[in-house]
N, C-alpha and C. Protein backbone atom coordinates (compact mmCIF):
# COMPACT_ATOMS: atom_id res chain seq x y z
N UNK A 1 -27.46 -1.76 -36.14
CA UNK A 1 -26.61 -1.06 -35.20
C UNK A 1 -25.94 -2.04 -34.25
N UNK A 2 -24.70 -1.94 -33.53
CA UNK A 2 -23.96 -2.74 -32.94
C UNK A 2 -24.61 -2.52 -31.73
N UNK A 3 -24.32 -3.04 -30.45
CA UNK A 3 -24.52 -3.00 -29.49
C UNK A 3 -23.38 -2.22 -28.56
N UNK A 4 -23.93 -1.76 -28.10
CA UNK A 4 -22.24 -1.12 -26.89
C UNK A 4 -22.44 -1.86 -25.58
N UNK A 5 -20.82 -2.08 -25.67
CA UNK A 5 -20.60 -3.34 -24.73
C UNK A 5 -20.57 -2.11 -23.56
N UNK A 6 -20.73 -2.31 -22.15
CA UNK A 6 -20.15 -1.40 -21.07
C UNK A 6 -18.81 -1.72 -20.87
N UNK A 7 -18.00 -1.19 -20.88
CA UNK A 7 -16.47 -1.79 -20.05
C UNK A 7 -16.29 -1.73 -18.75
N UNK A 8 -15.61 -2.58 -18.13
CA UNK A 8 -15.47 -2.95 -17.11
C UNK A 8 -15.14 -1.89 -16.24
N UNK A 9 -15.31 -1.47 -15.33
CA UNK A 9 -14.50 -0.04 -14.20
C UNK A 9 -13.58 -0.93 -13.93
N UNK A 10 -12.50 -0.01 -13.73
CA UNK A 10 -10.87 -0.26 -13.24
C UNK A 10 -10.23 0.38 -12.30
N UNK A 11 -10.61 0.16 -11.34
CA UNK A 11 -9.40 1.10 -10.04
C UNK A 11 -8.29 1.42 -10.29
N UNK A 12 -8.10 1.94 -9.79
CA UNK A 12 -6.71 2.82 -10.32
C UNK A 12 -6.00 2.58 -8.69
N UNK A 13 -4.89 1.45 -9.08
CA UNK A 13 -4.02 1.29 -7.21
C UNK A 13 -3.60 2.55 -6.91
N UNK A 14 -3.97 3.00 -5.58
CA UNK A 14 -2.88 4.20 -4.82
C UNK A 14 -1.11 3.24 -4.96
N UNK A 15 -0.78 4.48 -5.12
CA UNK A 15 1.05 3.58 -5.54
C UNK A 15 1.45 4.81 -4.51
N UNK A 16 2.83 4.75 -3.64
CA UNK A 16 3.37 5.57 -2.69
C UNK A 16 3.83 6.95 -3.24
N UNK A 17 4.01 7.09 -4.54
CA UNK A 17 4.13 8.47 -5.48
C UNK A 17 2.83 9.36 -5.31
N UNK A 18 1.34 8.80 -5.19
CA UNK A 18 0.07 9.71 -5.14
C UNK A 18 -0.41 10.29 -3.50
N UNK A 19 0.69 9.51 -2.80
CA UNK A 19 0.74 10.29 -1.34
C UNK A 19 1.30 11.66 -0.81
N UNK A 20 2.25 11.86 -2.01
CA UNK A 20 3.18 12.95 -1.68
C UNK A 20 3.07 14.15 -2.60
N UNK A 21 4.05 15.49 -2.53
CA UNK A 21 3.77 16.16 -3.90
C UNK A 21 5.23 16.70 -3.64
N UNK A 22 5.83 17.18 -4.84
CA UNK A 22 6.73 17.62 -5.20
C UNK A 22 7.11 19.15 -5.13
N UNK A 23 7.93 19.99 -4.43
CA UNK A 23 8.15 21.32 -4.19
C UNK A 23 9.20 21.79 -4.17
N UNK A 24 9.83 22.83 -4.24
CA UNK A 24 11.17 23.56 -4.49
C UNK A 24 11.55 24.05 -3.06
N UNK A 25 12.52 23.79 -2.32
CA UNK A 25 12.86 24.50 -1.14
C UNK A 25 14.14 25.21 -1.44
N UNK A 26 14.50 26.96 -1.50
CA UNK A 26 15.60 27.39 -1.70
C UNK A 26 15.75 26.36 -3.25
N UNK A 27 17.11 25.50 -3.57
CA UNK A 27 17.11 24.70 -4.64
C UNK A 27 17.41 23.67 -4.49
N UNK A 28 16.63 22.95 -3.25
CA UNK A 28 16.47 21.53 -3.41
C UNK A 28 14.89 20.86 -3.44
N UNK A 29 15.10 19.85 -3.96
CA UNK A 29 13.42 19.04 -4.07
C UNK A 29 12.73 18.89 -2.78
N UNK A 30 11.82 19.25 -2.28
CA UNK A 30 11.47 18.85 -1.02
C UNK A 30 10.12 18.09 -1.14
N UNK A 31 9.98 17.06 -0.26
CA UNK A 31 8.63 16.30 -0.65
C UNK A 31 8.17 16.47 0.82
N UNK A 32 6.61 16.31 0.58
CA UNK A 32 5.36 17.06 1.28
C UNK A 32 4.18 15.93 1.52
N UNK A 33 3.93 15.44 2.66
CA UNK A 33 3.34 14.38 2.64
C UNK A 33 1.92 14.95 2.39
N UNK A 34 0.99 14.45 1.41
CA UNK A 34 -0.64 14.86 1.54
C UNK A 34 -1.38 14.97 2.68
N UNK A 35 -1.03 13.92 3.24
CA UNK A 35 -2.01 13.33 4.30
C UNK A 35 -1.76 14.37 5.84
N UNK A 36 -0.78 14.51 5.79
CA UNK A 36 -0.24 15.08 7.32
C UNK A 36 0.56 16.50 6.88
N UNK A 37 1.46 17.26 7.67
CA UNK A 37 2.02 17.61 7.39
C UNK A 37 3.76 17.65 7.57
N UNK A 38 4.11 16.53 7.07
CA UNK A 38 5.40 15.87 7.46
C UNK A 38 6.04 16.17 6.03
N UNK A 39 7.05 16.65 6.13
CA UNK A 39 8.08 16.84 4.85
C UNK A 39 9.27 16.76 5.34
N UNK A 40 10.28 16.46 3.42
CA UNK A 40 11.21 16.40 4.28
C UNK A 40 12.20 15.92 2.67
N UNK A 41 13.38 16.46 3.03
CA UNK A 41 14.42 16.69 1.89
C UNK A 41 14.60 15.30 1.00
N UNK A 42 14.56 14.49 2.11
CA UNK A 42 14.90 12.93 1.11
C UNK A 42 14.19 12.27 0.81
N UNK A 43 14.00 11.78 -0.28
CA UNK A 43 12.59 10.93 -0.97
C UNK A 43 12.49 9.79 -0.56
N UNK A 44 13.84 9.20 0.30
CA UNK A 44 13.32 7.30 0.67
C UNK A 44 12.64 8.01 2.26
N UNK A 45 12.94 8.76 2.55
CA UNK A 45 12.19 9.11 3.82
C UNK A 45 11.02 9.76 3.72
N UNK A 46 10.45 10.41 2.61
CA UNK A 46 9.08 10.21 2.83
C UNK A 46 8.41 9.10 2.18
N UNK A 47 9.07 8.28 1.55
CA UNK A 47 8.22 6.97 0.94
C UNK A 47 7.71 6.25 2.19
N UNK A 48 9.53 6.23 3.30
CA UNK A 48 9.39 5.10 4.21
C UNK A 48 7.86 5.68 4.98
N UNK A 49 7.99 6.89 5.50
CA UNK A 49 7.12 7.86 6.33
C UNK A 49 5.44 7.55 5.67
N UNK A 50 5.10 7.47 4.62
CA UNK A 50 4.13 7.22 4.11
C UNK A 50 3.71 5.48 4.18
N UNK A 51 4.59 5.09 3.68
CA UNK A 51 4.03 3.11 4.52
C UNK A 51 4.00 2.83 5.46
N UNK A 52 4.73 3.54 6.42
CA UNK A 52 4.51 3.63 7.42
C UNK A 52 3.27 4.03 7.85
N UNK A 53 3.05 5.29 8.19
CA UNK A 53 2.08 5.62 8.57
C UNK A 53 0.49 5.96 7.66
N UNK A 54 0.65 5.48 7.06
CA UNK A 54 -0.74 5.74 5.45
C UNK A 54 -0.86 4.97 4.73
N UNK A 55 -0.02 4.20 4.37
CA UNK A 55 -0.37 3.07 3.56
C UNK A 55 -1.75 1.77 4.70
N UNK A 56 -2.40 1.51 3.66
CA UNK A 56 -3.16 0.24 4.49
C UNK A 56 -2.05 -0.61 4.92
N UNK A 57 -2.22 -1.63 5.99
CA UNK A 57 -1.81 -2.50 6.17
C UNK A 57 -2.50 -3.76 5.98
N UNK A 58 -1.30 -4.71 4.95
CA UNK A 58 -1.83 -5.84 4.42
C UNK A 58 -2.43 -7.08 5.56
N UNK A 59 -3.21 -7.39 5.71
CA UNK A 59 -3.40 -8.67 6.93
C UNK A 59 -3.77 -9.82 6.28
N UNK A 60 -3.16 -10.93 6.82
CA UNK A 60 -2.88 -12.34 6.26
C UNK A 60 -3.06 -13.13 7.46
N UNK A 61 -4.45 -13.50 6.99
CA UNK A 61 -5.24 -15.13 7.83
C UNK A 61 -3.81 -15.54 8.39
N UNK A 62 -4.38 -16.23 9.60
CA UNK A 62 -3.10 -16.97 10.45
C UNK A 62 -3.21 -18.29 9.77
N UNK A 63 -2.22 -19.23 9.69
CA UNK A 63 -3.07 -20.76 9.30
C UNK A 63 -3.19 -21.27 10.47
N UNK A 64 -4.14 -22.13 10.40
CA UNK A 64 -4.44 -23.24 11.39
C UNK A 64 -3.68 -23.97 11.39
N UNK A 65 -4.00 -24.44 12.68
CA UNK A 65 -2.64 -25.60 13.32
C UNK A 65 -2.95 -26.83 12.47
N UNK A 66 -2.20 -27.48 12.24
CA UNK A 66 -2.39 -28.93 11.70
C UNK A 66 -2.06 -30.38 13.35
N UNK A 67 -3.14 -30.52 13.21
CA UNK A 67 -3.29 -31.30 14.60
C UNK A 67 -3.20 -32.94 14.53
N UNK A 68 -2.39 -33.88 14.37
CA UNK A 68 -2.10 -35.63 14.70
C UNK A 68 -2.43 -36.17 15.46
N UNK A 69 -3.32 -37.23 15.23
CA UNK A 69 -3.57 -38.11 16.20
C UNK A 69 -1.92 -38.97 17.09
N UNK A 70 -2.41 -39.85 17.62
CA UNK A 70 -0.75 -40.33 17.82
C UNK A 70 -0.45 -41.69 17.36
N UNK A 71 -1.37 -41.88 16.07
CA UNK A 71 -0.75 -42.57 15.16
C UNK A 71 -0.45 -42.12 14.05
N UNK A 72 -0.28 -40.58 14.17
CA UNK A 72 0.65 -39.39 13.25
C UNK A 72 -0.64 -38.86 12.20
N UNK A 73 -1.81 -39.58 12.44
CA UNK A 73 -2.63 -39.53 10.90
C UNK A 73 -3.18 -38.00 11.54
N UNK A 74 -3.54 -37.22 10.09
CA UNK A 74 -4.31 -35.87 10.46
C UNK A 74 -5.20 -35.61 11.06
N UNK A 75 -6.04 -34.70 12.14
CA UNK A 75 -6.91 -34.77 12.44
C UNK A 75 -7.87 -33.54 11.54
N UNK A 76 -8.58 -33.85 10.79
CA UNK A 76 -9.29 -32.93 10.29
C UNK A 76 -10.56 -32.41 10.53
């Protein structure tokens, strides 16, 4: 008998499409934010509305200063 390998788990990324849902107003598309209750006729405005306010925000280490002696050599 073979062995069964386990496969790896795979997250599945939140993408800005699984924030919202799709609805009929009279006969236009209206999008519906999940999270809150903010909607609203135009789709770049609830994308923007959702990175805005729901998306994580990415944070990126500051770099360190790079510091010279004053014969220019690095100080490490």
């Amino acid at each position: 008998m073979a062995k069964k390998t386990k496969e790896p788990e795979v997250k599945k990324i939140k993408t800005v499409e699984d924030y919202f849902s799709l609805g009929k107003w009279k006969r236009f598309d209206q999008f519906k934010c999940k999270s809150c209750n903010f909607d609203s006729l135009d789709e770049k405005e609830i994308k923007d509305h959702i990175i805005e306010q729901h998306m994580p925000k990415l944070v990126r280490p500051k770099p360190k200063p790079v510091l010279y002696d004053r014969y220019n050599h690095e100080i490490k």
